[in-house]
C-alpha atoms as a PDB file:
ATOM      1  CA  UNK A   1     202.262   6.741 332.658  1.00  0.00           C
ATOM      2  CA  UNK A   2     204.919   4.095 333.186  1.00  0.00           C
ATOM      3  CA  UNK A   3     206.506   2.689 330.422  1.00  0.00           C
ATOM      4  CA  UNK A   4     207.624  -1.584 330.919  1.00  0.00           C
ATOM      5  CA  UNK A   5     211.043  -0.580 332.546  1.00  0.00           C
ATOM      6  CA  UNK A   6     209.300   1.553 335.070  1.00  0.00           C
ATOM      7  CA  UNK A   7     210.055   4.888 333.512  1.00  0.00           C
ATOM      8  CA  UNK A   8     208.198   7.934 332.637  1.00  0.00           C
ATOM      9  CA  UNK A   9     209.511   8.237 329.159  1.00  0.00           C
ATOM     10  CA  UNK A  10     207.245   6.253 326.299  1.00  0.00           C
ATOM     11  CA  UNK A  11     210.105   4.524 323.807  1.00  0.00           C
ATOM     12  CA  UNK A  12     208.487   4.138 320.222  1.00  0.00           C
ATOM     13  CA  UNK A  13     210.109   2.227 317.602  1.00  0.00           C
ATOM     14  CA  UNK A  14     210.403   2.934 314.321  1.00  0.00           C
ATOM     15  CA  UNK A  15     212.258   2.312 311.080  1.00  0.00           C
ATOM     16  CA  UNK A  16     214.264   5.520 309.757  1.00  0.00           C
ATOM     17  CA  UNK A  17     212.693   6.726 306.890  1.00  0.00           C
ATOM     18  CA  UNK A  18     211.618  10.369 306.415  1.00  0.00           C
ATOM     19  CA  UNK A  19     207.811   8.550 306.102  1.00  0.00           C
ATOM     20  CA  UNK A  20     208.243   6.025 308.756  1.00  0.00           C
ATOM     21  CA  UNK A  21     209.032   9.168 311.130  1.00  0.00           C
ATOM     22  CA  UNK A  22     206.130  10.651 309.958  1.00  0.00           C
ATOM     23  CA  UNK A  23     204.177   7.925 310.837  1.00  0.00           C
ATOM     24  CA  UNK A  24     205.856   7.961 314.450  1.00  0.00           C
ATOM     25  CA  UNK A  25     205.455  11.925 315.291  1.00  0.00           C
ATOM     26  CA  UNK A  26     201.725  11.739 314.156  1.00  0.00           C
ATOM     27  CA  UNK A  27     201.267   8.319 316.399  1.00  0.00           C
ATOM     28  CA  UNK A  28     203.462  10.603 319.278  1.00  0.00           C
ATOM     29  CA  UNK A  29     200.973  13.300 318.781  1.00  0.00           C
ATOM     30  CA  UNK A  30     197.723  11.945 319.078  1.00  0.00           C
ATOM     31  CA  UNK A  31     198.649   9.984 321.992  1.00  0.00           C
ATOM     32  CA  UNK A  32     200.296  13.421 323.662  1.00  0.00           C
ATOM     33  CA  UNK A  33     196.209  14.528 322.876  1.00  0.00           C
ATOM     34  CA  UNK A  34     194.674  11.758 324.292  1.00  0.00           C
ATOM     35  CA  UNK A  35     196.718  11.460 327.424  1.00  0.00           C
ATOM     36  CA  UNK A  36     197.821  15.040 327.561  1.00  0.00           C
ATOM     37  CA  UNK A  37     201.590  14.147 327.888  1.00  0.00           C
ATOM     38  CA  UNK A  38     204.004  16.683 326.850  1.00  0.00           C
ATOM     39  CA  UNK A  39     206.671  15.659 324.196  1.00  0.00           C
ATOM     40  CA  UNK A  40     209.929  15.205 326.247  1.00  0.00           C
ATOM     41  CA  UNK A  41     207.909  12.431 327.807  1.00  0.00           C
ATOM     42  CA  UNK A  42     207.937   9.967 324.526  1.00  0.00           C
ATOM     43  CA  UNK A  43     211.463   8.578 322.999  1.00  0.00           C
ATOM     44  CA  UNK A  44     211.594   8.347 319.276  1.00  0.00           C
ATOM     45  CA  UNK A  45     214.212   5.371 319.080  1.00  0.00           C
ATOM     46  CA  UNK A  46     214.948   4.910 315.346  1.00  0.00           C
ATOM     47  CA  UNK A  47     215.700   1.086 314.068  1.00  0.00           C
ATOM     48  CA  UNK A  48     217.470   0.355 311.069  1.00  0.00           C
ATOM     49  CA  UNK A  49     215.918  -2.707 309.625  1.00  0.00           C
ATOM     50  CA  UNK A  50     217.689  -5.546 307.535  1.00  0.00           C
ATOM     51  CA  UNK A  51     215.166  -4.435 304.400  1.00  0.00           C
ATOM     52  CA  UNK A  52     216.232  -1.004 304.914  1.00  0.00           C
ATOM     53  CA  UNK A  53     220.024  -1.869 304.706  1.00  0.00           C
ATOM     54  CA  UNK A  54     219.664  -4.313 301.559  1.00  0.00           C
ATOM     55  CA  UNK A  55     218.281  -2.345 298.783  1.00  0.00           C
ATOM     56  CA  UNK A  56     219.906  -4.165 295.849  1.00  0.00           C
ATOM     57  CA  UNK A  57     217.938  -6.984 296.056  1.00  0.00           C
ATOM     58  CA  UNK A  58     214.366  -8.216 295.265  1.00  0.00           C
ATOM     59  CA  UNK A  59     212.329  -8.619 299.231  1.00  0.00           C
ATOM     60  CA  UNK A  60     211.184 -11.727 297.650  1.00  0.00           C
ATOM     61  CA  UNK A  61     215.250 -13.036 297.205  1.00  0.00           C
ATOM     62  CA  UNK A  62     216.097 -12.243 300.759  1.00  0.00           C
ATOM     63  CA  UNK A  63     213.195 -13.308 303.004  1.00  0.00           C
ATOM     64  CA  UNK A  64     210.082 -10.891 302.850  1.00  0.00           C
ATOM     65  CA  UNK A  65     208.324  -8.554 304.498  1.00  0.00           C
ATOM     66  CA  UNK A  66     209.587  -9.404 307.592  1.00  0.00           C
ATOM     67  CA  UNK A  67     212.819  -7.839 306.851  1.00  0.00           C
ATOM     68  CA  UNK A  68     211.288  -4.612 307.774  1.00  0.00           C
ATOM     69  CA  UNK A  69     210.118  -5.510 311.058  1.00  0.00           C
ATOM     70  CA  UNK A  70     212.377  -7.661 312.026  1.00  0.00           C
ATOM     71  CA  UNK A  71     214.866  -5.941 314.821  1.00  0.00           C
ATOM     72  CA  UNK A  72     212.009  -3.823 315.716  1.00  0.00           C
ATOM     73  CA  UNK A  73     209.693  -6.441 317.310  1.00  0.00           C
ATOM     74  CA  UNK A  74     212.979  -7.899 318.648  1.00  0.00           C
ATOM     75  CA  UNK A  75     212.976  -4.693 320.607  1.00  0.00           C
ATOM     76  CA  UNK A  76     209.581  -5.168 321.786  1.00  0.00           C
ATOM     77  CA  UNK A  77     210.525  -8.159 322.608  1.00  0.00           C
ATOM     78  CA  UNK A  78     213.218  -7.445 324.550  1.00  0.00           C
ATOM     79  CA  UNK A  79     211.354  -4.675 326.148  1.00  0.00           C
ATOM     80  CA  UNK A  80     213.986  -1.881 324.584  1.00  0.00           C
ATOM     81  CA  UNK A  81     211.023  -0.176 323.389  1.00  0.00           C
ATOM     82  CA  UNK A  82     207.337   0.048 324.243  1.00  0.00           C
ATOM     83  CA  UNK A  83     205.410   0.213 321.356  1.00  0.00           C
ATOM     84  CA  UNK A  84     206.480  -0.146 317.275  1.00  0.00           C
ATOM     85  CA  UNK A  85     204.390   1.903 314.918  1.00  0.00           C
ATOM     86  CA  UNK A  86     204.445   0.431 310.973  1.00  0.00           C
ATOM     87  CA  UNK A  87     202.669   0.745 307.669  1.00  0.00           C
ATOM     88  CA  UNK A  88     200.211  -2.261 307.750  1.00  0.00           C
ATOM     89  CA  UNK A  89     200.974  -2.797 304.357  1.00  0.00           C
ATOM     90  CA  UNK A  90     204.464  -3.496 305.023  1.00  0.00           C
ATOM     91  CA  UNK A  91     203.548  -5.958 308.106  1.00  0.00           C
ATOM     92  CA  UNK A  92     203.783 -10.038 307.482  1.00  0.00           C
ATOM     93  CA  UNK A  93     200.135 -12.455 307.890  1.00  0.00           C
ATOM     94  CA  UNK A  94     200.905 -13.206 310.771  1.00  0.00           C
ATOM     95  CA  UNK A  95     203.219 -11.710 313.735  1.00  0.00           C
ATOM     96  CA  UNK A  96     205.808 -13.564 316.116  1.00  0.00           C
ATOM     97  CA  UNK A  97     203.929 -15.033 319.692  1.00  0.00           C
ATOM     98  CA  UNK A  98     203.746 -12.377 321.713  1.00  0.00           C
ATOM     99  CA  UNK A  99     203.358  -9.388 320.017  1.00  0.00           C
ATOM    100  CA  UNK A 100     200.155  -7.966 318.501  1.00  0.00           C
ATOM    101  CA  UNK A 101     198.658  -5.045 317.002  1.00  0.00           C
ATOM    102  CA  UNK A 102     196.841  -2.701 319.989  1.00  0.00           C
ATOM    103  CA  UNK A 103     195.649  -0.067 317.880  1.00  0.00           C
ATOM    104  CA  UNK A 104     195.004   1.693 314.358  1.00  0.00           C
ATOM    105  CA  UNK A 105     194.899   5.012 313.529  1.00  0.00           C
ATOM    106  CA  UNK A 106     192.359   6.563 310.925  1.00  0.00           C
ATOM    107  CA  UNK A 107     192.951   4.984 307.497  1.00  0.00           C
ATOM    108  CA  UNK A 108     194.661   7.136 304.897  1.00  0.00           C
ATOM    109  CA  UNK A 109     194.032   7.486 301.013  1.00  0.00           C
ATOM    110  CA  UNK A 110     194.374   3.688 300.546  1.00  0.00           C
ATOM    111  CA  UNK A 111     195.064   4.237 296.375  1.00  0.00           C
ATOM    112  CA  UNK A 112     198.217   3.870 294.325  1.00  0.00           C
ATOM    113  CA  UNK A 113     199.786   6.830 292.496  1.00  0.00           C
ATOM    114  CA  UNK A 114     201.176   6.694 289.592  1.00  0.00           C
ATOM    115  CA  UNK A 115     204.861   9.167 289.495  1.00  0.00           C
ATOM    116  CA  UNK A 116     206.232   9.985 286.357  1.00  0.00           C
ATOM    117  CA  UNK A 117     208.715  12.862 285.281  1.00  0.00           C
ATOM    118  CA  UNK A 118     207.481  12.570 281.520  1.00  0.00           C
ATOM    119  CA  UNK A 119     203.919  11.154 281.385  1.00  0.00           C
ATOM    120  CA  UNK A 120     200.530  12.529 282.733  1.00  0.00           C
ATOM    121  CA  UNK A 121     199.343   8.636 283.180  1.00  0.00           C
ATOM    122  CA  UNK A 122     200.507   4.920 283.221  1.00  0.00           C
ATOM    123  CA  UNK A 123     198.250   4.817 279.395  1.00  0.00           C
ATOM    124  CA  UNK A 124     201.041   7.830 278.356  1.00  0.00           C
ATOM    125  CA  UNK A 125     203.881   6.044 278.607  1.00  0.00           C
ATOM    126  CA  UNK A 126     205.727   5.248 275.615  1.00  0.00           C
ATOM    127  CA  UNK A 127     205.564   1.816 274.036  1.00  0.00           C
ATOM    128  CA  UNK A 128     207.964  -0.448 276.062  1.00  0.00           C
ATOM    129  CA  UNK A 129     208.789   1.726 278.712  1.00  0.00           C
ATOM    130  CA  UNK A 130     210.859   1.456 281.704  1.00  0.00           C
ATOM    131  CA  UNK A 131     208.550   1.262 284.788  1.00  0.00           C
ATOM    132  CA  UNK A 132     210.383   1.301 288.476  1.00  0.00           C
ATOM    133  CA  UNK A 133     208.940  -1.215 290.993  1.00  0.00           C
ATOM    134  CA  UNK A 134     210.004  -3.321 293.654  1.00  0.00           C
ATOM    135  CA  UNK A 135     205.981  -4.623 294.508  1.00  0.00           C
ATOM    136  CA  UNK A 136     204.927  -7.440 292.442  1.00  0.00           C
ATOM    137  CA  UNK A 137     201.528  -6.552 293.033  1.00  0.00           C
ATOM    138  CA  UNK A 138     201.958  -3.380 291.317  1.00  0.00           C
ATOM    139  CA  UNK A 139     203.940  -4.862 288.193  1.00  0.00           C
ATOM    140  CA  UNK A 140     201.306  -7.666 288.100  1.00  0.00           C
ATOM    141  CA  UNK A 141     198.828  -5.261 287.543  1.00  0.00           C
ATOM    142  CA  UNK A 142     200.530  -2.757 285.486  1.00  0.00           C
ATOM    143  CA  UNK A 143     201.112  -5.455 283.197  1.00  0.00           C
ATOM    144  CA  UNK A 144     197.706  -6.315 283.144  1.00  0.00           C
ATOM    145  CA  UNK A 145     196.672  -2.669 281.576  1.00  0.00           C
ATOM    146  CA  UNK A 146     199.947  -2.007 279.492  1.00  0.00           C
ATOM    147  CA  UNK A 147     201.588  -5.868 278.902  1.00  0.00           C
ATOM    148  CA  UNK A 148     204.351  -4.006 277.064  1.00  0.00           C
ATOM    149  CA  UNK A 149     205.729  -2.131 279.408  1.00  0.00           C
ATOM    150  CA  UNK A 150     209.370  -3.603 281.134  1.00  0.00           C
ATOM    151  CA  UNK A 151     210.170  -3.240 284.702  1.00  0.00           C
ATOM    152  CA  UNK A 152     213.402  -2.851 286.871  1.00  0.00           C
ATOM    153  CA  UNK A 153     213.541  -3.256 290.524  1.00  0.00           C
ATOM    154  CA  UNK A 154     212.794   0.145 292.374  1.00  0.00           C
ATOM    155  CA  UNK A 155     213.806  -0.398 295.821  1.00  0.00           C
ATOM    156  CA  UNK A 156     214.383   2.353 298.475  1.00  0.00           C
ATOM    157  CA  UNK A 157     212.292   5.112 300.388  1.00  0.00           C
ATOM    158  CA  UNK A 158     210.046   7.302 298.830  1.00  0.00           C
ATOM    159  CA  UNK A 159     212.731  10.443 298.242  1.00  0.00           C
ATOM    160  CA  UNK A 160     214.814   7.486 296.644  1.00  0.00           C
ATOM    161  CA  UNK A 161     212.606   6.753 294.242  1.00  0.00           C
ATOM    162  CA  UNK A 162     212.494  10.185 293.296  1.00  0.00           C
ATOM    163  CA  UNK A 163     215.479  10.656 292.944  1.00  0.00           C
ATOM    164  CA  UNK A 164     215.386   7.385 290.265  1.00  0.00           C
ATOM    165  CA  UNK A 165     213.116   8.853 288.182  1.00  0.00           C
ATOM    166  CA  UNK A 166     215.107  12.354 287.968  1.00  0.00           C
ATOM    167  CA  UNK A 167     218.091  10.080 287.266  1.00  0.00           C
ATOM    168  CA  UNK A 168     216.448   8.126 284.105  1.00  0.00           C
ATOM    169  CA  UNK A 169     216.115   4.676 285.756  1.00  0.00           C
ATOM    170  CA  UNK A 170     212.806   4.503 284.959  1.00  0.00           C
ATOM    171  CA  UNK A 171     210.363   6.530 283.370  1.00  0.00           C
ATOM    172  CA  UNK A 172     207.614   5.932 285.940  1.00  0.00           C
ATOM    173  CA  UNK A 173     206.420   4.059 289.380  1.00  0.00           C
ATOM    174  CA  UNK A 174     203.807   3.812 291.728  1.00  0.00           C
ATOM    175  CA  UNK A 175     203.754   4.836 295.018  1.00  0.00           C
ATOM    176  CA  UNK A 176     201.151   4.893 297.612  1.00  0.00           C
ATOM    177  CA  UNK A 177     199.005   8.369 297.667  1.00  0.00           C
ATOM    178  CA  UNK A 178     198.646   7.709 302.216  1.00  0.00           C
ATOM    179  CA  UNK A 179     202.922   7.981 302.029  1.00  0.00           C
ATOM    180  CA  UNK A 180     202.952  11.236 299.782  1.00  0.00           C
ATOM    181  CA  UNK A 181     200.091  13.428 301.648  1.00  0.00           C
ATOM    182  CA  UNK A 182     201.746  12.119 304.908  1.00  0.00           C
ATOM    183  CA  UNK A 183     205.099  13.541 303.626  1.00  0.00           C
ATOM    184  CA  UNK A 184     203.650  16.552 302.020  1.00  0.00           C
ATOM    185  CA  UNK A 185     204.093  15.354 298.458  1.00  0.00           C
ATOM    186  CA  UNK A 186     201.422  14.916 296.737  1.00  0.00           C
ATOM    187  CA  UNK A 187     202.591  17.969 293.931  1.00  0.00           C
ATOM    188  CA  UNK A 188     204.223  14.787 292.523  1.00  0.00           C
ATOM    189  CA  UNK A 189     201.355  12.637 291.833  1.00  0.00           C
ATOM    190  CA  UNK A 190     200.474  12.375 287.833  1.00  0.00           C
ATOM    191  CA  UNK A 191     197.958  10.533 288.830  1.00  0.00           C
ATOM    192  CA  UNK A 192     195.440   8.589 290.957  1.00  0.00           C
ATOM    193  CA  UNK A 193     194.857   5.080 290.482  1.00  0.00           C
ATOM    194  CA  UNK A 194     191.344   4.379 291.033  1.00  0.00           C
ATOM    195  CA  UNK A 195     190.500   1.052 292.556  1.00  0.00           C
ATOM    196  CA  UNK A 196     188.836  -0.528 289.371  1.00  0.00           C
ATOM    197  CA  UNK A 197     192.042  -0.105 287.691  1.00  0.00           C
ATOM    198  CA  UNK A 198     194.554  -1.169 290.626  1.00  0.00           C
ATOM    199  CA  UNK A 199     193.304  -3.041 293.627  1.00  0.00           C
ATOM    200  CA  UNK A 200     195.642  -1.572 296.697  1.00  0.00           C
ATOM    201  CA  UNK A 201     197.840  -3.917 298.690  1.00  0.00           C
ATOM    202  CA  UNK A 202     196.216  -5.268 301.856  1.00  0.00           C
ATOM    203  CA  UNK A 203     196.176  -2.759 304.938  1.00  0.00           C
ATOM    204  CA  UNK A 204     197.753   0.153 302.361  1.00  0.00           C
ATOM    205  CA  UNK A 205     196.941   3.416 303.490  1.00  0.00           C
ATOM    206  CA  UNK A 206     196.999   2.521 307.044  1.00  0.00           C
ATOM    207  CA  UNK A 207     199.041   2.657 310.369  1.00  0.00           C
ATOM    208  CA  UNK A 208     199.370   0.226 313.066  1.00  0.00           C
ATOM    209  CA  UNK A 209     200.753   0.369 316.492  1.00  0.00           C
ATOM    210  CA  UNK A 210     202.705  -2.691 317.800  1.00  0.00           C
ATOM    211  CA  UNK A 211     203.124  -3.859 321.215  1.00  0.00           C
ATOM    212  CA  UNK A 212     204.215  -7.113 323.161  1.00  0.00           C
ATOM    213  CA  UNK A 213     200.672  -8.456 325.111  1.00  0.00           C
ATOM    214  CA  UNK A 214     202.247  -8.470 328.311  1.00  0.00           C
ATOM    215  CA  UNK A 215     202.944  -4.814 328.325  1.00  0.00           C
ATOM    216  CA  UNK A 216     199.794  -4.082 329.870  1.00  0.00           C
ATOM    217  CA  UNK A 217     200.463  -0.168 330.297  1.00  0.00           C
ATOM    218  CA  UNK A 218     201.334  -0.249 326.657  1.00  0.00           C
ATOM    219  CA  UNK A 219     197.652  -1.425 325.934  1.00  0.00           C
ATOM    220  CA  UNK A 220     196.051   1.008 327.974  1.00  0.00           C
ATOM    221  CA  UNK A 221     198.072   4.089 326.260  1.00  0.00           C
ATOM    222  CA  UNK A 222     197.434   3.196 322.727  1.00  0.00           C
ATOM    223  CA  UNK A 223     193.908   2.059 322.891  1.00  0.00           C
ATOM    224  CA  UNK A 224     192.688   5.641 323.579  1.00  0.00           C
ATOM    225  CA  UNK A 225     193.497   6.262 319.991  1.00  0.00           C
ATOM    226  CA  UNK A 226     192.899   3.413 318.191  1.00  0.00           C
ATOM    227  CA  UNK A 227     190.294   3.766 314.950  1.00  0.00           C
ATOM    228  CA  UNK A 228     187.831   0.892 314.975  1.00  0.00           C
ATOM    229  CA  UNK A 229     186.384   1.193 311.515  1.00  0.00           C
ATOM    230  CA  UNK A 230     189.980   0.820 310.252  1.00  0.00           C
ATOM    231  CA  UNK A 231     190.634  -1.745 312.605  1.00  0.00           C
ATOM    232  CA  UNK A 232     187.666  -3.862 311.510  1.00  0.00           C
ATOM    233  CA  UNK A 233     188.281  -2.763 307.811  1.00  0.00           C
ATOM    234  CA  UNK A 234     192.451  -4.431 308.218  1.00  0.00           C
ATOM    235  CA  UNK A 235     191.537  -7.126 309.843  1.00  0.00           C
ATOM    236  CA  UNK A 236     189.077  -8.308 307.376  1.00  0.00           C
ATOM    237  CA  UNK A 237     192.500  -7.741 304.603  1.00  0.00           C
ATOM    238  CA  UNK A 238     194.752  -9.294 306.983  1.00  0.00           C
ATOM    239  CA  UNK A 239     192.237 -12.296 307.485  1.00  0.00           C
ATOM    240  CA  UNK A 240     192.381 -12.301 303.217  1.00  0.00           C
ATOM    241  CA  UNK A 241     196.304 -12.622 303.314  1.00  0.00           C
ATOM    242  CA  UNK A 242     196.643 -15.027 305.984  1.00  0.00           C
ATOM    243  CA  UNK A 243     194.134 -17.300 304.369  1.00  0.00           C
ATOM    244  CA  UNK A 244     196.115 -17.105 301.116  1.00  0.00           C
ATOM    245  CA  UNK A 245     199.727 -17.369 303.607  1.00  0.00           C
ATOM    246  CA  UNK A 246     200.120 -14.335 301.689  1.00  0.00           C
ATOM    247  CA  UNK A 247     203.631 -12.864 301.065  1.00  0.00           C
ATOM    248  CA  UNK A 248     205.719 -10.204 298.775  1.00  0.00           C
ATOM    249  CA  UNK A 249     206.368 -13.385 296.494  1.00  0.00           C
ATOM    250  CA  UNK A 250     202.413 -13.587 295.495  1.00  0.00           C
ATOM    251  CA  UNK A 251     200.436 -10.625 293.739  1.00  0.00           C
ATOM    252  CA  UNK A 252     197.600 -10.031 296.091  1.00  0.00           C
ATOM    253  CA  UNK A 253     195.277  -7.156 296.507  1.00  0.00           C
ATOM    254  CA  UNK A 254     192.505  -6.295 298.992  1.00  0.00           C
ATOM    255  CA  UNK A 255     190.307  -3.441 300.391  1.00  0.00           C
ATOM    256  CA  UNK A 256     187.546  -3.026 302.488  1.00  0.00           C
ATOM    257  CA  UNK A 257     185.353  -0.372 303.128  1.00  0.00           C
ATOM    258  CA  UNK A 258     182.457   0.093 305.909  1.00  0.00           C
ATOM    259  CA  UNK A 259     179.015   1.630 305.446  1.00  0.00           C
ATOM    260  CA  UNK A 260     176.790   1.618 308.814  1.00  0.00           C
ATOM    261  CA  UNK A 261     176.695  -1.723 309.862  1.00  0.00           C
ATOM    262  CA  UNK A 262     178.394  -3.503 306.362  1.00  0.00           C
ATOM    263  CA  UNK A 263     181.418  -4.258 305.327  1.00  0.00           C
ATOM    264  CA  UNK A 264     181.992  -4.419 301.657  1.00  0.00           C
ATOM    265  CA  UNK A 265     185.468  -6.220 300.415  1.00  0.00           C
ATOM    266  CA  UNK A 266     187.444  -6.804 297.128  1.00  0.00           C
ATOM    267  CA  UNK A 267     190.142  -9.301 297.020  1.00  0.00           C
ATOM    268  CA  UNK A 268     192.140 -10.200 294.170  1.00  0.00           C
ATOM    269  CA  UNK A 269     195.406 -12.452 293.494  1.00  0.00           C
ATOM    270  CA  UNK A 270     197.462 -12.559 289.881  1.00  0.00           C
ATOM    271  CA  UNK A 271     199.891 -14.278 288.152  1.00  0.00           C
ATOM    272  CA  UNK A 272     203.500 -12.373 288.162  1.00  0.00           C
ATOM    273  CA  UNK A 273     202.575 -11.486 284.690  1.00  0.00           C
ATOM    274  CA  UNK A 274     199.517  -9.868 285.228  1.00  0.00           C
ATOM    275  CA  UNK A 275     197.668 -12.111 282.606  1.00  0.00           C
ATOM    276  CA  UNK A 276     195.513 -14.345 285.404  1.00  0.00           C
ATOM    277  CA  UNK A 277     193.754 -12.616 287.875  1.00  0.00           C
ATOM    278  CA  UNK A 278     191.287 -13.628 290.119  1.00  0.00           C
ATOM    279  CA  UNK A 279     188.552 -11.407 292.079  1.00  0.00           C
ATOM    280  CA  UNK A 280     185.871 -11.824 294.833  1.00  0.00           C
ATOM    281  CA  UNK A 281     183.632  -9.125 296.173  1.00  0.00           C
ATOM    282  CA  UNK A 282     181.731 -10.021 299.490  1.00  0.00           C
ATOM    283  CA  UNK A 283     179.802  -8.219 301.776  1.00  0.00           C
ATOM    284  CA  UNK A 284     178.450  -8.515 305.342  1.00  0.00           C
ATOM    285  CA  UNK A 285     178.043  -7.647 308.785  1.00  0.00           C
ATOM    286  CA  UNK A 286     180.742  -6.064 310.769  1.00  0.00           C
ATOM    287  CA  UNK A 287     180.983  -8.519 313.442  1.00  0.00           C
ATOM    288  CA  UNK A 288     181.550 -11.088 310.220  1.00  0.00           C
ATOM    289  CA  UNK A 289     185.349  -9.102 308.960  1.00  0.00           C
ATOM    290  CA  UNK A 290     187.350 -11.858 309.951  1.00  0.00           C
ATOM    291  CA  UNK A 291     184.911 -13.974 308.218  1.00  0.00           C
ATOM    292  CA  UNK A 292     184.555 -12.617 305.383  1.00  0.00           C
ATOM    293  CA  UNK A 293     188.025 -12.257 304.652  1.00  0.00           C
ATOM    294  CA  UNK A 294     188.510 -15.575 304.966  1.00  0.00           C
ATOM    295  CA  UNK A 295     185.571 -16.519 302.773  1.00  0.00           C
ATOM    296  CA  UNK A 296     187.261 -14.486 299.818  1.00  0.00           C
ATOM    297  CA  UNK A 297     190.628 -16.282 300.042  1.00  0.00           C
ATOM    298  CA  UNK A 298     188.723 -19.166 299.721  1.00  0.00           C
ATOM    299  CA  UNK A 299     186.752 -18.462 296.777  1.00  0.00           C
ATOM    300  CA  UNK A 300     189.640 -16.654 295.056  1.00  0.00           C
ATOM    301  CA  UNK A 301     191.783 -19.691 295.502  1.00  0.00           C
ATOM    302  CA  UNK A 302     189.254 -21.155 294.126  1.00  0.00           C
ATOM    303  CA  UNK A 303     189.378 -19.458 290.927  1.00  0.00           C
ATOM    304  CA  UNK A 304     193.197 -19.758 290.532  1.00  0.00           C
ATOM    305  CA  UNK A 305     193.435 -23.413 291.913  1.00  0.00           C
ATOM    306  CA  UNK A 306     195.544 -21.761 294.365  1.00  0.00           C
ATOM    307  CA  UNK A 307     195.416 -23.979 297.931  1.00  0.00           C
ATOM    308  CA  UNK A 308     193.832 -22.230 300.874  1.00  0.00           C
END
């Protein structure tokens, strides 16, 4: 299979991260299953990212989630690489003209962890403690259980963050439980945070494969292994986010989940302080995800007087 220059080797992009490789060899390996291709036919070309190179600042500060996806669909643009793989989560509303999302693979543990070096659960940390984040979602709802608590930006990959709490920055953070099993990790969860407690950030949990929608070979090779219940399940968040022009500036939560033919999604949005929240829970036909996450923004914007 032909990749858009013509050649047999597959180029994917991908940020640099011990997890963002992850993400990449498990995307290279399930299309090496579904195609049988052999490895030395794919290119793992690794992208350093303008979010990955400023770490001392808040996303919010320096322009968003698109920081981390920036060069990389530049390549795809460019046709320097064939297909991008990300963490939904970490993926703007809406992408550039041009590019779209071709496939999913099989959604993840979509829940928070909570990490700590010195407590057993967010409720055991000490009065006013130190907790490490860089997600205002997560703060936002942190402070909504324990309004004491004080947070410092947490920036960085997941073995940086680590490596923060051994050092004493904080005495706890939250990371996503889909990013620890997929690095083998999970010994360091203290615990699970179920989704009553704290909502997940839209698309969390899952991966998505990029390409440019003229690279028709690219379609064809990624399709083979795309999920659709997580599909349908993402777009329904995505449609959430949009609708809310959703960004790392704004607290906002969402999940979906499909039984047989329904789709059952949660959407929530909060003040920075965690003491506002609004929810919506809707449910409905498949074939109705995009609408229903659009109906939710609506009626959660509602709540908060928030235009949508």
């Amino acid at each position: 299979m032909l990749n858009a220059a013509g050649a047999d080797v597959i180029r994917i992009g991908t940020r640099g991260s011990p997890l963002a490789l992850a993400q990449a060899y498990e995307t290279r390996l399930r299309l090496m299953q579904a195609h049988g291709l052999e490895e030395n036919q794919f290119e793992i070309v690794v992208i350093s990212t303008t979010g990955d190179r400023i770490l001392n600042q808040p996303l919010a500060e320096i322009g968003g989630k698109g920081l981390f996806t920036l060069e990389i669909e530049e390549a795809l643009q460019a046709e320097t690489i064939d297909l991008a793989v990300h963490s939904m989560k970490d993926m703007p509303a809406t992408l550039p003209n041009g590019l779209a999302f071709a496939a999913n693979l099989p959604r993840e543990d979509a829940r928070d962890a909570f990490v700590s070096l010195m407590a057993k659960s967010l409720h055991e940390l000490p009065q006013g403690a130190v907790l490490g984040s860089s997600s205002v979602r997560r703060n936002a709802q942190a402070l909504r259980i324990r309004p004491d608590l004080q947070s410092v930006q947490f920036r960085g990959n997941v073995q940086t963050r680590m490596r923060k709490l051994a050092d004493g920055v904080a005495m706890g953070t939250f990371l996503a439980v889909a990013g620890l099993n997929r690095l083998g990790m999970s010994q360091h969860i203290s615990a699970i945070m179920e989704m009553g407690e704290m909502l997940p950030a839209v698309a969390q949990g899952a991966i998505g494969i990029e390409i440019k929608t003229s690279n028709r070979n690219a379609r064809s090779l990624v399709e083979a292994i795309h999920h659709k219940p997580t599909g349908i399940a993402i777009a329904c968040e995505r449609a959430f986010l949009a609708k809310l022009e959703g960004s790392c500036r704004t607290p906002i939560a969402g999940h979906a989940t499909i039984s047989g033919n329904t789709l059952s999604f949660r959407g929530q949005i909060l003040s920075l302080d965690g003491k506002e929240s609004a929810e919506t829970s809707l449910s409905g036909p498949v074939e109705d995800a995009l609408a229903i996450g659009i109906e939710a923004a609506t009626r959660a914007a509602a709540q908060q007087k928030i235009p949508a």
